[in-house]
Each structure stands twice: as C-alpha cells, then as structure tokens.
N, C-alpha and C. Protein backbone atom coordinates (compact mmCIF):
# COMPACT_ATOMS: atom_id res chain seq x y z
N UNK A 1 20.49 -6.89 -8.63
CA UNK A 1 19.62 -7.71 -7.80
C UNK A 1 18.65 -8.47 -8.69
N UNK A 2 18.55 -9.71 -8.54
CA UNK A 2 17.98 -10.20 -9.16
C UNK A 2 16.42 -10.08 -9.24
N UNK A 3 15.10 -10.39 -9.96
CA UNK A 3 13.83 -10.76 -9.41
C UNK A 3 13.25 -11.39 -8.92
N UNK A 4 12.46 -11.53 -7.73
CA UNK A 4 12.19 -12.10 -6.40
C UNK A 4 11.34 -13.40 -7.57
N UNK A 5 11.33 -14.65 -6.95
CA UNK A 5 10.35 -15.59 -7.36
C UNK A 5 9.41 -15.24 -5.96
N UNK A 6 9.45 -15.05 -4.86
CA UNK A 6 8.41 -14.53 -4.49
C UNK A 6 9.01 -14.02 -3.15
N UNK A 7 8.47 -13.11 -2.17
CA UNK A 7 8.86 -12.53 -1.43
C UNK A 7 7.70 -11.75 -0.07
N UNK A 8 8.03 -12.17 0.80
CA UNK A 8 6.47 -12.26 1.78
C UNK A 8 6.74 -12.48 3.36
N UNK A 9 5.80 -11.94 4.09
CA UNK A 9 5.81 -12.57 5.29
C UNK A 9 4.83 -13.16 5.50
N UNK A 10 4.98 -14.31 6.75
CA UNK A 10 3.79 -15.24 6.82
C UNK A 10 3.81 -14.90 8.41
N UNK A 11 2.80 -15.08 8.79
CA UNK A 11 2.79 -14.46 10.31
C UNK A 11 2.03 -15.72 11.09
N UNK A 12 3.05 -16.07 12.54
CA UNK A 12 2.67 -17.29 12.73
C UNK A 12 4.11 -17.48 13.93
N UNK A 13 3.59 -18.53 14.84
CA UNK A 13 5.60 -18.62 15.48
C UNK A 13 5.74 -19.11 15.18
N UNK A 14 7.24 -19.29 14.53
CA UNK A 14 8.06 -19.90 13.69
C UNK A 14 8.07 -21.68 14.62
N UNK A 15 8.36 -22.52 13.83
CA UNK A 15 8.52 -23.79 14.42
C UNK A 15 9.71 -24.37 13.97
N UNK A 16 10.26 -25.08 14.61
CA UNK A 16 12.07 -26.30 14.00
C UNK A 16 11.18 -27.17 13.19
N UNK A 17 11.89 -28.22 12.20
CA UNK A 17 11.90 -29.62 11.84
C UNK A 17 12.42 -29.92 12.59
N UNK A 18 12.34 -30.67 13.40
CA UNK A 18 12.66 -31.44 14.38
C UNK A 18 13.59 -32.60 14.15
N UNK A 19 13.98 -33.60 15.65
CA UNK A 19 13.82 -35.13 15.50
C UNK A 19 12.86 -35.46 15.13
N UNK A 20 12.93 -36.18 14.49
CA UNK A 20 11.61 -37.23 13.99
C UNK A 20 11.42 -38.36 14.97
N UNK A 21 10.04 -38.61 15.80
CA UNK A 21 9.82 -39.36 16.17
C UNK A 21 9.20 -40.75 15.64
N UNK A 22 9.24 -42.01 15.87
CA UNK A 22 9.00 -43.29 15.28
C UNK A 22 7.93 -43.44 16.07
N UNK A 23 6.34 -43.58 14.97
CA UNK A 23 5.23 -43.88 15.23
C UNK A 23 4.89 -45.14 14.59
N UNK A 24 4.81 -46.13 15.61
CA UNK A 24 4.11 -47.41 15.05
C UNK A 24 3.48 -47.27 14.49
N UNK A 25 2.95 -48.39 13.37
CA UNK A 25 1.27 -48.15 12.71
C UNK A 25 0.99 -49.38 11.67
N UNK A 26 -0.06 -50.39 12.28
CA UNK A 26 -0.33 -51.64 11.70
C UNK A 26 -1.20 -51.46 10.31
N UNK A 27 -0.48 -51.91 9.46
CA UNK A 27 -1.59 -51.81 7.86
C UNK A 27 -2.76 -52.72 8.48
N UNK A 28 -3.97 -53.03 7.40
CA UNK A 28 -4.75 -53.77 7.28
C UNK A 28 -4.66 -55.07 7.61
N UNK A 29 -3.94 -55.74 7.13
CA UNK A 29 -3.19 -57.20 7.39
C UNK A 29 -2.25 -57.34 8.16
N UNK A 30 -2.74 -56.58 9.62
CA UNK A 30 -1.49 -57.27 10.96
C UNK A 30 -0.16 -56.55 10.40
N UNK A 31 0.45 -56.36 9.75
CA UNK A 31 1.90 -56.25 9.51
C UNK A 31 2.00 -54.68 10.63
N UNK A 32 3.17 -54.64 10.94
CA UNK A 32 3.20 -53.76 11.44
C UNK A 32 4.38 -52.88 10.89
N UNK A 33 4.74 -51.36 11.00
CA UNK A 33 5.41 -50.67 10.08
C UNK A 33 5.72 -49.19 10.90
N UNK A 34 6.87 -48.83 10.78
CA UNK A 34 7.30 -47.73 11.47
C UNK A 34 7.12 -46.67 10.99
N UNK A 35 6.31 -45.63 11.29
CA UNK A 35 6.37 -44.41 10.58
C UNK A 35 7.36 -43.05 11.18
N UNK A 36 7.60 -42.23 10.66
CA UNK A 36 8.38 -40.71 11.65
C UNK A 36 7.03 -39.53 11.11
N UNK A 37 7.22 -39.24 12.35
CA UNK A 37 6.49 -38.18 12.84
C UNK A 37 7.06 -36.74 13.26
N UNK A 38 6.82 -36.04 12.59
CA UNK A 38 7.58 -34.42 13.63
C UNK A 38 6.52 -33.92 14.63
N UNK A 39 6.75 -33.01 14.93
CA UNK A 39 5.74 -32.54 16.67
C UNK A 39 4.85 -31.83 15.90
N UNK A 40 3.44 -31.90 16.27
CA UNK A 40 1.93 -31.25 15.88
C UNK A 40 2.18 -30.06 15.64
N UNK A 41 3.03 -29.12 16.43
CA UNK A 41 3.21 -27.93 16.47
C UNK A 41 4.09 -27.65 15.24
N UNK A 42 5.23 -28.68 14.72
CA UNK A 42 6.16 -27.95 13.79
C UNK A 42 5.17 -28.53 12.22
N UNK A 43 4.11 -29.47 12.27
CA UNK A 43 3.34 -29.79 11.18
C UNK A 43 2.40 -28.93 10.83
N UNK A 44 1.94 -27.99 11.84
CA UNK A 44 1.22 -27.22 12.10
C UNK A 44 1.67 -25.79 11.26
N UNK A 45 2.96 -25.30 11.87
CA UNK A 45 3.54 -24.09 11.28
C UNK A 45 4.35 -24.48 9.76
N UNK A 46 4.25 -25.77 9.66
CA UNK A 46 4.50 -26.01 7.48
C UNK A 46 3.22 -25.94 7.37
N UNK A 47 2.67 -26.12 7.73
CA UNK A 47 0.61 -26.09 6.45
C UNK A 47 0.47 -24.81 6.61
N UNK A 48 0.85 -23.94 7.68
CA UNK A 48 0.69 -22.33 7.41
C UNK A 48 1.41 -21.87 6.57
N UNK A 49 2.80 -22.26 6.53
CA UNK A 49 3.79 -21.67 5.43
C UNK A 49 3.33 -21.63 3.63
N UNK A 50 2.88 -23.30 4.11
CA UNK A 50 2.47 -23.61 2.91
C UNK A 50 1.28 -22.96 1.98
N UNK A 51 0.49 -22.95 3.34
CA UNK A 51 -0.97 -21.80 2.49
C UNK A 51 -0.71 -20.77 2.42
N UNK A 52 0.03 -19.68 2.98
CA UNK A 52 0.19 -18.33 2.81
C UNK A 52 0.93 -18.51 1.37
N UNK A 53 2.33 -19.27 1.05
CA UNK A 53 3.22 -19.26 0.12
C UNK A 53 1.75 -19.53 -1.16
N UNK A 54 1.29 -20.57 -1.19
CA UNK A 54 -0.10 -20.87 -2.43
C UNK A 54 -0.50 -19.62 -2.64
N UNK A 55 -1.60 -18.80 -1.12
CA UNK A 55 -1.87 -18.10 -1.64
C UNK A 55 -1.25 -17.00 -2.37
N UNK A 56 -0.22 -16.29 -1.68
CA UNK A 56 0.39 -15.02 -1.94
C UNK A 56 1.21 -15.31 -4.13
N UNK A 57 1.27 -16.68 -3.98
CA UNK A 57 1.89 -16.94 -5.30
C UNK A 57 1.01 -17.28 -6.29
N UNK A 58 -0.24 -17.43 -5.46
CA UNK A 58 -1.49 -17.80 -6.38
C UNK A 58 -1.11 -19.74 -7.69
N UNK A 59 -0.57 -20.25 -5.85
CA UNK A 59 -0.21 -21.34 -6.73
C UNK A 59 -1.58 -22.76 -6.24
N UNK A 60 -1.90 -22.91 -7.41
CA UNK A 60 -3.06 -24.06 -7.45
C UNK A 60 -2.45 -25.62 -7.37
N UNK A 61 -2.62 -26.40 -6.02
CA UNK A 61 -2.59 -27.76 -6.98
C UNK A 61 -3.07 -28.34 -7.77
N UNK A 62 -2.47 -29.43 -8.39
CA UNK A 62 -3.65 -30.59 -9.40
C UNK A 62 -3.60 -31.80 -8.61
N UNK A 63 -5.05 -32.39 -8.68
CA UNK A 63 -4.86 -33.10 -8.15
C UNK A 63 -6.08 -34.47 -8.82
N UNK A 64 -6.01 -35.43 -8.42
CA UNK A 64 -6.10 -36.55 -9.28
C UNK A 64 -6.65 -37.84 -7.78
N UNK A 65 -7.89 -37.86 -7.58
CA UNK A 65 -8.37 -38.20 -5.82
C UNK A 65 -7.77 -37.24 -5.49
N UNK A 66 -6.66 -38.39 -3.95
CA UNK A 66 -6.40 -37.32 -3.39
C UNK A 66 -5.13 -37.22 -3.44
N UNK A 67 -4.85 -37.20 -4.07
CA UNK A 67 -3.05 -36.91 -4.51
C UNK A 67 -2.52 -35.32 -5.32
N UNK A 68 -1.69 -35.15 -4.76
CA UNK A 68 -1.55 -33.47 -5.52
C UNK A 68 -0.44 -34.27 -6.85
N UNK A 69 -0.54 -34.28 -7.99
CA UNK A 69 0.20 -34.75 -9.15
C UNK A 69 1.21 -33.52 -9.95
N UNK A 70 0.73 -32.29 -9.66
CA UNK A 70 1.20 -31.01 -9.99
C UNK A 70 0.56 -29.91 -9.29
N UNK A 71 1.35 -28.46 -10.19
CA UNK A 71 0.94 -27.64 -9.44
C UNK A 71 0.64 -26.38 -10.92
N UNK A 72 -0.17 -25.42 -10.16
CA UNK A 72 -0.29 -24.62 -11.66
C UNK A 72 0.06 -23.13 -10.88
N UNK A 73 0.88 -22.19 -11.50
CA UNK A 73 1.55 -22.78 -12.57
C UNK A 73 3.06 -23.92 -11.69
N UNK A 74 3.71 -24.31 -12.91
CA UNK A 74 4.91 -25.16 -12.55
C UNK A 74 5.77 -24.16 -11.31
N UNK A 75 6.38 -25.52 -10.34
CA UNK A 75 7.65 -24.59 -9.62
C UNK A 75 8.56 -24.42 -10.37
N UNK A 76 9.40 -23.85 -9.77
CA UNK A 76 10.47 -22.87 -10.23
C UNK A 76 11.26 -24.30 -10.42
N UNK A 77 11.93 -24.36 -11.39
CA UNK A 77 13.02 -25.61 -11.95
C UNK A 77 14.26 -25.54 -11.48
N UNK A 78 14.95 -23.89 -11.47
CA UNK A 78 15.85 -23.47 -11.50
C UNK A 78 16.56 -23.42 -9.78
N UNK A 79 18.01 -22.93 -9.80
CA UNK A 79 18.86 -22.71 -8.65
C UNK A 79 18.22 -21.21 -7.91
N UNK A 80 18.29 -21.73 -6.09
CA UNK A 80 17.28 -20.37 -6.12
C UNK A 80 18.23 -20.17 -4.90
N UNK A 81 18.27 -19.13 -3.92
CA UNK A 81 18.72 -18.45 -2.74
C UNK A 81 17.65 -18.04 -1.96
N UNK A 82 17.51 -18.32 -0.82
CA UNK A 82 16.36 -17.87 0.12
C UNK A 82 17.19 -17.19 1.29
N UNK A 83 16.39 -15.78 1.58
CA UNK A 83 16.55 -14.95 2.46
C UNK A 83 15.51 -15.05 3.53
N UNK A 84 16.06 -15.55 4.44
CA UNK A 84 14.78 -15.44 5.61
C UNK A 84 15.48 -14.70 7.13
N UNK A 85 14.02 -14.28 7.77
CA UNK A 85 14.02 -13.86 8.79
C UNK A 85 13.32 -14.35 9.78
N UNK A 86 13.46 -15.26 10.74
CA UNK A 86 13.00 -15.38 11.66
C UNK A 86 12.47 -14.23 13.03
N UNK A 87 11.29 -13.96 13.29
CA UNK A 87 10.85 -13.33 14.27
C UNK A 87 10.47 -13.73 15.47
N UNK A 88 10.49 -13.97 16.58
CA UNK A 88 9.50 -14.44 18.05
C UNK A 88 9.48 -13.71 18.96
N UNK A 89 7.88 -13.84 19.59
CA UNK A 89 7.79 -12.74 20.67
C UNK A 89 8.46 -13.35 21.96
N UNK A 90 8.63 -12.29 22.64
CA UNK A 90 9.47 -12.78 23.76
C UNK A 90 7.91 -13.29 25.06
N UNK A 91 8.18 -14.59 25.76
CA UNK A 91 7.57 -14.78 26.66
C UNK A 91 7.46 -13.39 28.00
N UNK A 92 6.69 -13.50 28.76
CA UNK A 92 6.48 -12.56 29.55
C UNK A 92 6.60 -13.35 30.81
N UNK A 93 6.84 -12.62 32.00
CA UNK A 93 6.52 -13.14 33.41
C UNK A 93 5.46 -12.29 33.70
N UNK A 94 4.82 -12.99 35.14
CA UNK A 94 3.88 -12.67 35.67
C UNK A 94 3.89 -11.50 35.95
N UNK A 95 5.48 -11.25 36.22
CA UNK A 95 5.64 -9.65 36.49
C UNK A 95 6.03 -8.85 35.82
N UNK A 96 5.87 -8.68 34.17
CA UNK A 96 5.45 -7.78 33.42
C UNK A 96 6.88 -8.03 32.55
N UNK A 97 7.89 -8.63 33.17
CA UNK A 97 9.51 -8.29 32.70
C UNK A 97 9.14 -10.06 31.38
N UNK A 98 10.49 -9.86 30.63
CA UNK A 98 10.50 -11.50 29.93
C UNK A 98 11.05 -13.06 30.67
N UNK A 99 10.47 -14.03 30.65
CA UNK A 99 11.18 -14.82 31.08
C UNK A 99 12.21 -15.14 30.92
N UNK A 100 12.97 -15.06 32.01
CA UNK A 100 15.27 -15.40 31.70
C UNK A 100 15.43 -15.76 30.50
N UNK A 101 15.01 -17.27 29.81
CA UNK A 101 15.21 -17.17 28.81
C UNK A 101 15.22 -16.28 27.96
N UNK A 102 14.55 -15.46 27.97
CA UNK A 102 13.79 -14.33 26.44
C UNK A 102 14.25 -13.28 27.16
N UNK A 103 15.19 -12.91 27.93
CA UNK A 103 15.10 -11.68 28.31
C UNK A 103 17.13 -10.96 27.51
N UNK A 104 17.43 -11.97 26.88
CA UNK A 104 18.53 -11.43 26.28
C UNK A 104 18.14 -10.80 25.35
N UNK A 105 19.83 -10.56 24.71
CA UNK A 105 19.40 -9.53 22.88
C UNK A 105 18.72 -10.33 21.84
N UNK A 106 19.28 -11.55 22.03
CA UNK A 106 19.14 -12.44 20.91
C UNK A 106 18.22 -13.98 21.00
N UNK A 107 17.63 -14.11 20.27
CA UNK A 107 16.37 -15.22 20.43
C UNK A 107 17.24 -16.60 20.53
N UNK A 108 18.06 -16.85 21.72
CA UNK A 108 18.90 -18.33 21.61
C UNK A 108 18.34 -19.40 22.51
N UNK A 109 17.48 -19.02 23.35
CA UNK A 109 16.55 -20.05 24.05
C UNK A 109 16.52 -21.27 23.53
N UNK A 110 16.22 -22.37 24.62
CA UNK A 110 16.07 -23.83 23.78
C UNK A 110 14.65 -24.14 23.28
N UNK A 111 13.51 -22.91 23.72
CA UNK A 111 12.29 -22.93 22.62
C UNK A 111 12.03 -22.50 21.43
N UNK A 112 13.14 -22.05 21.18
CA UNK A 112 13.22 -21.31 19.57
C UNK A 112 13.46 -22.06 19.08
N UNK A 113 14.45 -23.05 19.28
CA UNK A 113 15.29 -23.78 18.05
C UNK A 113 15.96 -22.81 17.44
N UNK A 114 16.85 -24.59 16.53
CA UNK A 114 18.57 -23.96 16.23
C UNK A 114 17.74 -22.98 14.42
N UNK A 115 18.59 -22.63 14.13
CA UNK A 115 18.49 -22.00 12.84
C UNK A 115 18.36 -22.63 11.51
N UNK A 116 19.00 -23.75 11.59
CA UNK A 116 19.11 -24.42 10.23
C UNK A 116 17.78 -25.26 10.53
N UNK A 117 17.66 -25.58 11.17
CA UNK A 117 15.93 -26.45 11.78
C UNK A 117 14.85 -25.71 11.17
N UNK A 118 14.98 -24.53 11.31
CA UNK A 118 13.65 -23.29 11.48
C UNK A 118 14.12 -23.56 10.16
N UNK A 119 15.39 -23.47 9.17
CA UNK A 119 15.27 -23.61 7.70
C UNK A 119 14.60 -24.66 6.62
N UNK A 120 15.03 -25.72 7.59
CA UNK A 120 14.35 -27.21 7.14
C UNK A 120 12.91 -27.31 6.93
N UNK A 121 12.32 -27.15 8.12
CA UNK A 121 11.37 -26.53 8.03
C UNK A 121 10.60 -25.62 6.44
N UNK A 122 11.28 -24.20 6.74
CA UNK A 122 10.98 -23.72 5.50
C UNK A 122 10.78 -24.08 4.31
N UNK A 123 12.57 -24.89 4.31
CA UNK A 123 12.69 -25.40 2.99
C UNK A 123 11.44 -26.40 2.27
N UNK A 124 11.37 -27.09 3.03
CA UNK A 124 10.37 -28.07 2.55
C UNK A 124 8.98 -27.26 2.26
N UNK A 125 8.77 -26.62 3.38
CA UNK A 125 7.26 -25.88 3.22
C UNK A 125 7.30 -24.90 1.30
N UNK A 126 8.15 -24.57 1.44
CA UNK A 126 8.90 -24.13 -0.17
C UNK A 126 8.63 -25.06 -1.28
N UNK A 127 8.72 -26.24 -1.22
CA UNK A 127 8.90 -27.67 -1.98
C UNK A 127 7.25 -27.86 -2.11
N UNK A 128 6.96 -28.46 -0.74
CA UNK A 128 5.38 -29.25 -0.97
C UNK A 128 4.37 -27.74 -1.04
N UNK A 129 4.77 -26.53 -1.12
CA UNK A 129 3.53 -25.59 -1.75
C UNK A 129 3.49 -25.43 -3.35
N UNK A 130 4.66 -25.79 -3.61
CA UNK A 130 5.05 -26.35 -5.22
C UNK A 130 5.55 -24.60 -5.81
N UNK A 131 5.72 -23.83 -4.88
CA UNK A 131 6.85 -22.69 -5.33
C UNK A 131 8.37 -23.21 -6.25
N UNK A 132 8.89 -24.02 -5.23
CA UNK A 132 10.29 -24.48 -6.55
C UNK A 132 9.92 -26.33 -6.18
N UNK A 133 11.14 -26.29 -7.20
CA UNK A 133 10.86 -27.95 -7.87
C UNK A 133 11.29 -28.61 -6.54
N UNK A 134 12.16 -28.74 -6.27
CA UNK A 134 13.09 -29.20 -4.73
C UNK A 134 13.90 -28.62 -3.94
N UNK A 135 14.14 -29.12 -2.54
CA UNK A 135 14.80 -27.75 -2.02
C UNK A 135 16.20 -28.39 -2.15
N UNK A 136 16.78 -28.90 -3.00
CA UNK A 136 17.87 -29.82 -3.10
C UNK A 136 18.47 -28.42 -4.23
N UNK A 137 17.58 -27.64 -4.97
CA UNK A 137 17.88 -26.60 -5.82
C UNK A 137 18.23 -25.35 -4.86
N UNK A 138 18.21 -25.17 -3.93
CA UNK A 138 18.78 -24.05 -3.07
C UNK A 138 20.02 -24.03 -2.68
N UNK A 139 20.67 -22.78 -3.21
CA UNK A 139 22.20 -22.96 -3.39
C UNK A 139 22.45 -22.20 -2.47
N UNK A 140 21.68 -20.93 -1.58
CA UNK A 140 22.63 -20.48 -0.93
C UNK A 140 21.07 -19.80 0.12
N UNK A 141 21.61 -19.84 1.30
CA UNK A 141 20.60 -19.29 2.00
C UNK A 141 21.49 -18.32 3.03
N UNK A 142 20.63 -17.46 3.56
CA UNK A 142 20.44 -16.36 4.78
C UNK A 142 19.59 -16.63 5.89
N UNK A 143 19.83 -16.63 6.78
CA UNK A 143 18.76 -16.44 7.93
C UNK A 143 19.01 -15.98 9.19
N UNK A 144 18.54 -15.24 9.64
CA UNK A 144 18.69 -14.78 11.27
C UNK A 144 17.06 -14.93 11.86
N UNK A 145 17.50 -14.91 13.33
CA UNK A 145 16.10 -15.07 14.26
C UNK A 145 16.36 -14.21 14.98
N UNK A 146 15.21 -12.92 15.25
CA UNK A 146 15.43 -11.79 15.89
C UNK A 146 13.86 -11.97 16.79
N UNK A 147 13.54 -11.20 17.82
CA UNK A 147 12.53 -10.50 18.56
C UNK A 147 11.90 -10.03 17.61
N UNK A 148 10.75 -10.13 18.27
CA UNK A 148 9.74 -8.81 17.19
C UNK A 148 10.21 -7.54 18.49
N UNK A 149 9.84 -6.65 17.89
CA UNK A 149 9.67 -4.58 18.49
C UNK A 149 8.57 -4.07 17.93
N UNK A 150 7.73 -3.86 19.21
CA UNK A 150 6.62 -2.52 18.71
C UNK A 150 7.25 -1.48 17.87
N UNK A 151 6.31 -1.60 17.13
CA UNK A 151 6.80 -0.24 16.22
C UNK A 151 7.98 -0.80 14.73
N UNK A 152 8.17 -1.67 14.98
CA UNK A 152 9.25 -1.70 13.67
C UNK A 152 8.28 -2.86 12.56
N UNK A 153 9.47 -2.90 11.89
CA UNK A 153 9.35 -3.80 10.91
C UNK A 153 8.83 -5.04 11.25
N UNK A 154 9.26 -5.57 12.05
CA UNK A 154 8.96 -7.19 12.65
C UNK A 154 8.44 -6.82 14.00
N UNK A 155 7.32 -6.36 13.94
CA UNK A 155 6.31 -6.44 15.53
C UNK A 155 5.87 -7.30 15.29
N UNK A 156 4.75 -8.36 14.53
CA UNK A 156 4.50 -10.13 14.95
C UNK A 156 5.64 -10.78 14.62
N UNK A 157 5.37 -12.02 15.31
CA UNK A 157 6.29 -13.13 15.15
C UNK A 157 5.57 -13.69 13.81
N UNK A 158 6.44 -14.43 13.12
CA UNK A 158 6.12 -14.70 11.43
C UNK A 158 7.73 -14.79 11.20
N UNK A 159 7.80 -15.40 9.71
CA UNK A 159 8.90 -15.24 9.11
C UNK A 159 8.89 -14.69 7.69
N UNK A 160 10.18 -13.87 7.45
CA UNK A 160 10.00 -12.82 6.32
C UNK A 160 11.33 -13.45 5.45
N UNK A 161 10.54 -13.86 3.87
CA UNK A 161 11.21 -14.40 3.04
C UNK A 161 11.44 -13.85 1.93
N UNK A 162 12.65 -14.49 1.22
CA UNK A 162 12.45 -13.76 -0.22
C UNK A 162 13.05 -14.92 -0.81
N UNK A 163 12.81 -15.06 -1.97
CA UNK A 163 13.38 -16.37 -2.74
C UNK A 163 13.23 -15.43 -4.10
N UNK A 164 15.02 -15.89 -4.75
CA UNK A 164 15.52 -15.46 -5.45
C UNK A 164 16.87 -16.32 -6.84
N UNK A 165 15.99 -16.37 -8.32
CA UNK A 165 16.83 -17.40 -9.18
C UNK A 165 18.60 -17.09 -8.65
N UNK A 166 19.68 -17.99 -8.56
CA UNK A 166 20.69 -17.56 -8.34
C UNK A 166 21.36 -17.41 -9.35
N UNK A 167 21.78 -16.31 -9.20
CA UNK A 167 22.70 -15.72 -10.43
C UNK A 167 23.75 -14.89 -9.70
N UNK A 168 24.60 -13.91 -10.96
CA UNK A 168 25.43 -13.45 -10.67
C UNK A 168 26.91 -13.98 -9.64
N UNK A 169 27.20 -13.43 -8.96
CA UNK A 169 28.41 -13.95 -8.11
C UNK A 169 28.61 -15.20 -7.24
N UNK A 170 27.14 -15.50 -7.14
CA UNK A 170 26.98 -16.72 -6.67
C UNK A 170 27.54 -18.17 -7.52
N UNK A 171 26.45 -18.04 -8.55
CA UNK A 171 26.83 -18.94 -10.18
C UNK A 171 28.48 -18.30 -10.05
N UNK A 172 28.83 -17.72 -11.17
CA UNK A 172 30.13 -17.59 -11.43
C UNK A 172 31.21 -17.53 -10.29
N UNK A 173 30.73 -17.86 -8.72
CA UNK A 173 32.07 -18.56 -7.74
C UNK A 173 32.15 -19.58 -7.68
N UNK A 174 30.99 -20.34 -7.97
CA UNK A 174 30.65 -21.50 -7.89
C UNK A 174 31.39 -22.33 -9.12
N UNK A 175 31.50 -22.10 -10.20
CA UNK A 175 31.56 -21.93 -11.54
C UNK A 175 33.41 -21.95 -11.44
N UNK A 176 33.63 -21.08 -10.69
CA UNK A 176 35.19 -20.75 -10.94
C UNK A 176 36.12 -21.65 -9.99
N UNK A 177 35.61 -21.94 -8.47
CA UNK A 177 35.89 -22.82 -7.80
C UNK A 177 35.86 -23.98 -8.67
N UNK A 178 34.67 -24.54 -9.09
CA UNK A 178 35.21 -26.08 -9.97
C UNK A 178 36.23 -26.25 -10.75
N UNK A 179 36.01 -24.73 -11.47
CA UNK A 179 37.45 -25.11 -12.25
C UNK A 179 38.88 -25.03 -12.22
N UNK A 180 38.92 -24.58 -11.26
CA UNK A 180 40.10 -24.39 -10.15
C UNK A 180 40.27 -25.37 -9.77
N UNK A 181 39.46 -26.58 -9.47
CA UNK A 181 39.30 -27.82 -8.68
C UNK A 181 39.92 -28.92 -9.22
C-alpha cells in the first residue's frame, strides 16, 4: 500500500458539479460577455473541501494582490488515485419515517446527484487547494455514496478521502497494455 498524500474527512453535504449555467455580465465598456456559473450550493461545498484539504495538509497559498501564484509547500506533480466516500443524511418526514426518496438502501435520489459529478466536484476542489498539480494527473479513482448510521463510521454526512501516488499494479497495467498496443 502505498503512502497516503493525504487522507481525511471533511464534513459537510456533499454537492455535484453541475450544469453550468450562462451568466451574462457587461465589462466596463458596454461589451457584454458570457460567464458559467455552477449553483451557490455546489460553490459553496468546493470552498469547504478546499479549506479543510489546506488546512488538514497545512497547505499555504502565495499570493501576489489577489491572485494565488503558488502554493507552499508545492502540489503533488505526480500520478495520484483518489478513494472517496460519499455520505448523506437521509431526509425525514413529518412523520418520523424518510422521505420515499431516501427511504431505500442506497443514496440514488435525484438530490444526491450522479457519482462522477460529486467527483468533479472533488477533483477540482483537490486542484485549486493546491494538494496535486492537476486533476488531469488522476489515474484511477473509487467512489461510492452511502447513508450516514448512528453509531458507525460515517454518522455525518461529509466525504471521506484518501489520495494516493499511483504505483504498483496500476503503473505496470497501464505500462503493459501500451505495449501490447
């Protein structure tokens, strides 16, 4: 097993990257210019990701005004694998039971969002806390979205990560497929 580049939960409900919505927005000089926007709520749960990941990694930006130019120390350069876990509490009804949606085994509701979303998400929050260089360097990921349970491991909603250099069987399938290719 390799050594974790870092490994943590951040506690918080998980949010998708979304569609991007197209927000008008006129510069100074009349011109006018399209911007994308994701939902308050999923911008909201990356600046949490992002500060827990700073803090827990004790990673500093640099910054130069107001521009972040680096980070101290450097992200990770290298090929990495991220293990995540998605958690959410289940909604409640008035009458004590979960709402239909939330009342299955598995968190598939259309308020959760899909899985690779909740990753996108991540990924980036990974990138702009300046943990690794890009998430274009992530070769292989994990993720499931479960309920939290009193009493266990995952009683808040949060997501539980581990990011890890890729090595071993990963590299050398990767490695052996090309040359097979």
């Amino acid at each position: 097993m390799s050594e974790s580049i870092a490994e943590m939960f951040i506690s918080g409900r998980p949010r998708t990257k979304g569609s991007l919505a197209p927000l008008p927005v006129r510069d100074g000089r009349g011109k006018l210019r399209i911007t994308m926007h994701d939902t308050p709520e999923s911008e909201t749960w990356k600046r949490t990701m992002i500060a827990a990941i700073r803090c827990e990694c004790k990673i500093m930006p640099r910054v130069a005004g107001r521009k972040i130019v680096g980070f101290d120390p450097e992200p990770y350069p290298g090929p990495v694998d991220v293990t995540a876990v998605f958690a959410f509490d289940r909604s409640m009804s008035v009458n004590g039971g979960p709402v239909p949606s939330h009342a299955g085994d598995f968190p598939e509701a259309e308020d959760i969002g899909d899985v690779d979303k909740l990753l996108r998400n991540l990924l980036d929050a990974l990138t702009q806390s300046g943990l690794i260089k890009d998430d274009r360097l992530v070769i292989w990921t994990s993720a499931v979205k479960i309920w939290t349970a009193p009493l266990s491991l995952y009683a808040r909603a949060g997501v539980s990560l581990c990011v890890t250099p890729t090595k071993g069987w990963r590299a050398e399938s990767l490695s052996e497929e090309r040359a097979a290719s």
